[in-house]
N, C-alpha and C. Protein backbone atom coordinates (compact mmCIF):
# COMPACT_ATOMS: atom_id res chain seq x y z
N UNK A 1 -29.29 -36.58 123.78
CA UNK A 1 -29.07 -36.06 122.46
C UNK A 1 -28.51 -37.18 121.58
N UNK A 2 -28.63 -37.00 120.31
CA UNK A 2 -28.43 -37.86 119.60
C UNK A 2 -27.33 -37.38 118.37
N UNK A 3 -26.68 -38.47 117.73
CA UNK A 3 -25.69 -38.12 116.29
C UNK A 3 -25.85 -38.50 115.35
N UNK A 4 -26.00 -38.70 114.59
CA UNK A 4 -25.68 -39.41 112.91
C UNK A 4 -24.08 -39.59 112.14
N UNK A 5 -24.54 -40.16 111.78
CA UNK A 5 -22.64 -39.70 110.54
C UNK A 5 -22.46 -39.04 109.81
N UNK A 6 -23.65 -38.57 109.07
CA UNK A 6 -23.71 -36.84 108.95
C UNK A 6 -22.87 -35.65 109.92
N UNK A 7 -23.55 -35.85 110.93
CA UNK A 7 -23.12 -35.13 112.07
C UNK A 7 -21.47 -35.58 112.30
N UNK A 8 -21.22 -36.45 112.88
CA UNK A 8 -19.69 -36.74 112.63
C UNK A 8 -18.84 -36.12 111.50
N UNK A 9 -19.25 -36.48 110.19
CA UNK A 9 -18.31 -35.72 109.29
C UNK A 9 -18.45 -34.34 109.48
N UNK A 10 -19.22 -32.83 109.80
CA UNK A 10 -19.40 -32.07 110.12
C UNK A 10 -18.68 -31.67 111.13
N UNK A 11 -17.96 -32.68 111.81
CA UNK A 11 -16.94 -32.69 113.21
C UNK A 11 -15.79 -32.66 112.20
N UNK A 12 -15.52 -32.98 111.60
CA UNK A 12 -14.16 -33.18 110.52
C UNK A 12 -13.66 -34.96 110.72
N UNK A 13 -14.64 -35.61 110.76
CA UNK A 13 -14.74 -36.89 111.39
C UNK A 13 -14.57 -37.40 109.71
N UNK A 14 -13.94 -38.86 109.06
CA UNK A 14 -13.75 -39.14 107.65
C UNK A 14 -15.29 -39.51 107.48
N UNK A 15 -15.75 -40.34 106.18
CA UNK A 15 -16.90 -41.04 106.32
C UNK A 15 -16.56 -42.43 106.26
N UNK A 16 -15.85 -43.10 106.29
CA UNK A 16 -15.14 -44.73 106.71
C UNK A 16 -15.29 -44.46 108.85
N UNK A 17 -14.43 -43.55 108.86
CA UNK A 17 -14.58 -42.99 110.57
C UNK A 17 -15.70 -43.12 111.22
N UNK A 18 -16.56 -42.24 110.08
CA UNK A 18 -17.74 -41.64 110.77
C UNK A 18 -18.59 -42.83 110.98
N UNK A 19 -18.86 -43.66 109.92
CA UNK A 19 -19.58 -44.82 109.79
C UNK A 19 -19.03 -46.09 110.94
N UNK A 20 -17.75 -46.27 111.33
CA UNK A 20 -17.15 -46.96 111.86
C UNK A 20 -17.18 -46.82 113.55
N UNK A 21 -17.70 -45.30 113.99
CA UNK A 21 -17.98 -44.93 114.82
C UNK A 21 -19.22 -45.46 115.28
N UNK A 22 -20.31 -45.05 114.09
CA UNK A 22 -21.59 -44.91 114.54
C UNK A 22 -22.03 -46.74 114.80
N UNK A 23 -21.22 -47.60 114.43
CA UNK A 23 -21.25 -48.66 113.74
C UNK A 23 -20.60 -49.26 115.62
N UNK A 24 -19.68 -48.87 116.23
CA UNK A 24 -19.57 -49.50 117.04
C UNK A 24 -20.15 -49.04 118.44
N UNK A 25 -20.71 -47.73 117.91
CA UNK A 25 -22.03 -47.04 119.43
C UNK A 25 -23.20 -47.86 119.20
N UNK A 26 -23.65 -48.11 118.04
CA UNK A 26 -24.62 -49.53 118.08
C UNK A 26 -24.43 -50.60 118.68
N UNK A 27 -23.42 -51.12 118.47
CA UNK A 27 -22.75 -52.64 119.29
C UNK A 27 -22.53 -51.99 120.58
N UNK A 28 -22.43 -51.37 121.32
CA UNK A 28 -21.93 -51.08 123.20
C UNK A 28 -22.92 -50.95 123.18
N UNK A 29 -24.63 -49.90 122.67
CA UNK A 29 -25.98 -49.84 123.28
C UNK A 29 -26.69 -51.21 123.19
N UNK A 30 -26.05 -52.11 122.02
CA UNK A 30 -27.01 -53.42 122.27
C UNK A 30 -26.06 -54.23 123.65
N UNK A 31 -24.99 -54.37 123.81
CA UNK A 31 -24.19 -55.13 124.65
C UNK A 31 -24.91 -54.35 126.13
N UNK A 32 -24.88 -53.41 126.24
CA UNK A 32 -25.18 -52.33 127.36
C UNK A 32 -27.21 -53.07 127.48
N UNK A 33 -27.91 -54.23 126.53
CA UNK A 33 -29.15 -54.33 126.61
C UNK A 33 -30.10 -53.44 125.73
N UNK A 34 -29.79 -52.41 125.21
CA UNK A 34 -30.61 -51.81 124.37
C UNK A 34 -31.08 -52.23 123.11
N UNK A 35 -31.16 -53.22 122.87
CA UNK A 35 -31.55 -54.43 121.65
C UNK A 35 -32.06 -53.35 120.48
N UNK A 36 -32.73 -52.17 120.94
CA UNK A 36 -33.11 -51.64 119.59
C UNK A 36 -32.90 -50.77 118.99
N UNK A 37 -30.53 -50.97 119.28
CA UNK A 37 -29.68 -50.10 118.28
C UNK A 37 -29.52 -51.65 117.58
N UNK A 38 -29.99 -53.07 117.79
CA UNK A 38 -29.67 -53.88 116.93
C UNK A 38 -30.41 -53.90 115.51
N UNK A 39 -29.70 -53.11 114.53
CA UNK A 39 -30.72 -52.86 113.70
C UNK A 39 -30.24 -52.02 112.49
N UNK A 40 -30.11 -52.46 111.30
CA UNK A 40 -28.85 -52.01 110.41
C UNK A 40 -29.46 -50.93 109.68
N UNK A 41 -30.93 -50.48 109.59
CA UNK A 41 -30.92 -49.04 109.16
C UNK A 41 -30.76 -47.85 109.90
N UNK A 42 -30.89 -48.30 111.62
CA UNK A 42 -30.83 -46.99 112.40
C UNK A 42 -29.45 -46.58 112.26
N UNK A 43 -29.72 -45.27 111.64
CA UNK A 43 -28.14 -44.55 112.12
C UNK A 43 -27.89 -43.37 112.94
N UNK A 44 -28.98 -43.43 114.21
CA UNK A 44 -28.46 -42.18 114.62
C UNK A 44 -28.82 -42.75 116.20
N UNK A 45 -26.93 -42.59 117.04
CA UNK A 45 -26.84 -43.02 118.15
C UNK A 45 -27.10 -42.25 118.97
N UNK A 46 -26.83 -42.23 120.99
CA UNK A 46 -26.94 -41.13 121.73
C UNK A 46 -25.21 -40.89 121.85
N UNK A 47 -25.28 -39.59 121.49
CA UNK A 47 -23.57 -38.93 122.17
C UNK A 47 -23.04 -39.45 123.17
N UNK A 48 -23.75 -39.58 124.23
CA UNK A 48 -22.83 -40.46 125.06
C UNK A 48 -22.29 -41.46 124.61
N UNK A 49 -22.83 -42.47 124.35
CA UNK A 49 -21.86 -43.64 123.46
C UNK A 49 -21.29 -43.28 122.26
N UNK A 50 -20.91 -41.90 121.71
CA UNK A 50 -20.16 -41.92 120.99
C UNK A 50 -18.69 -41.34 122.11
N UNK A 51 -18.75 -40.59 123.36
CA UNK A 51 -18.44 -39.90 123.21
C UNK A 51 -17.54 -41.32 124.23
N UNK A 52 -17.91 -41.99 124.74
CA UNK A 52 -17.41 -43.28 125.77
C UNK A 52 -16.81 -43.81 124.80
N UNK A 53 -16.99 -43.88 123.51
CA UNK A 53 -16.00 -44.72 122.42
C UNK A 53 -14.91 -43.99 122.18
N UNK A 54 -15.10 -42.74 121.98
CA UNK A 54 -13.61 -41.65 121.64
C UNK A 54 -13.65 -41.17 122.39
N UNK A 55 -13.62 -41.43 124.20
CA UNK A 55 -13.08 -40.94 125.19
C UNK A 55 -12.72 -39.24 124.99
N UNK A 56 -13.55 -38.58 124.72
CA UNK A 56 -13.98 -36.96 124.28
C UNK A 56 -15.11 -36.52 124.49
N UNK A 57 -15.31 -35.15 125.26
CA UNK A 57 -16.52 -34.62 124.72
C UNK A 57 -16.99 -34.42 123.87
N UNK A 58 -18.03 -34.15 122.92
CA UNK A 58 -18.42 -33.92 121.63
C UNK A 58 -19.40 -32.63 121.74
N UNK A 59 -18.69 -31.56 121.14
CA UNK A 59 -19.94 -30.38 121.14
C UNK A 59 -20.18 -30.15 119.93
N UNK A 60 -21.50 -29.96 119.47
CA UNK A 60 -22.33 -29.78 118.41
C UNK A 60 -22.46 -28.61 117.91
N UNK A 61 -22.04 -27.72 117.09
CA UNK A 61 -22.20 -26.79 116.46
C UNK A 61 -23.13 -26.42 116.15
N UNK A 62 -23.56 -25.47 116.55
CA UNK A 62 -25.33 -24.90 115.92
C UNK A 62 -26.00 -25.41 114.83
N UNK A 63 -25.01 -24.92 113.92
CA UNK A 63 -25.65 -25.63 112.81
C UNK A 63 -25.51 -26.68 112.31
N UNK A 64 -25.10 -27.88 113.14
CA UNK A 64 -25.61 -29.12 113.19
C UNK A 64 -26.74 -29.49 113.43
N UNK A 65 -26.63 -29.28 114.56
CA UNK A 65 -27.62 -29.37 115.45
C UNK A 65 -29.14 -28.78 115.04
């Protein structure tokens, strides 16, 4: 599954946060080899690496999702 920073602020996440989040699940999937979160328009990561960055589960609200 995947997030955006959309989706984050919808968590009650800020948008400096949200962006700052999504911003460093890009950097661990390229370090982790995934070369093609290297890439400054994609903004939408997999939950797991958000959720390995804020050491939390993350559940998605329906109507996020």
């Amino acid at each position: 599954m995947m997030i955006t920073k959309n989706e984050l602020m919808a968590l009650r996440f800020g948008v400096s946060q949200s962006s700052d989040i999504i911003r460093k699940a890009k950097r661990l999937m390229v370090n982790k080899g995934f070369v093609y979160y290297d890439n400054k328009r994609l903004g939408r990561v997999p939950v797991e690496a958000v959720e390995e960055i804020l050491g939390l589960k993350i559940t998605l609200p329906k109507e996020v999702v």
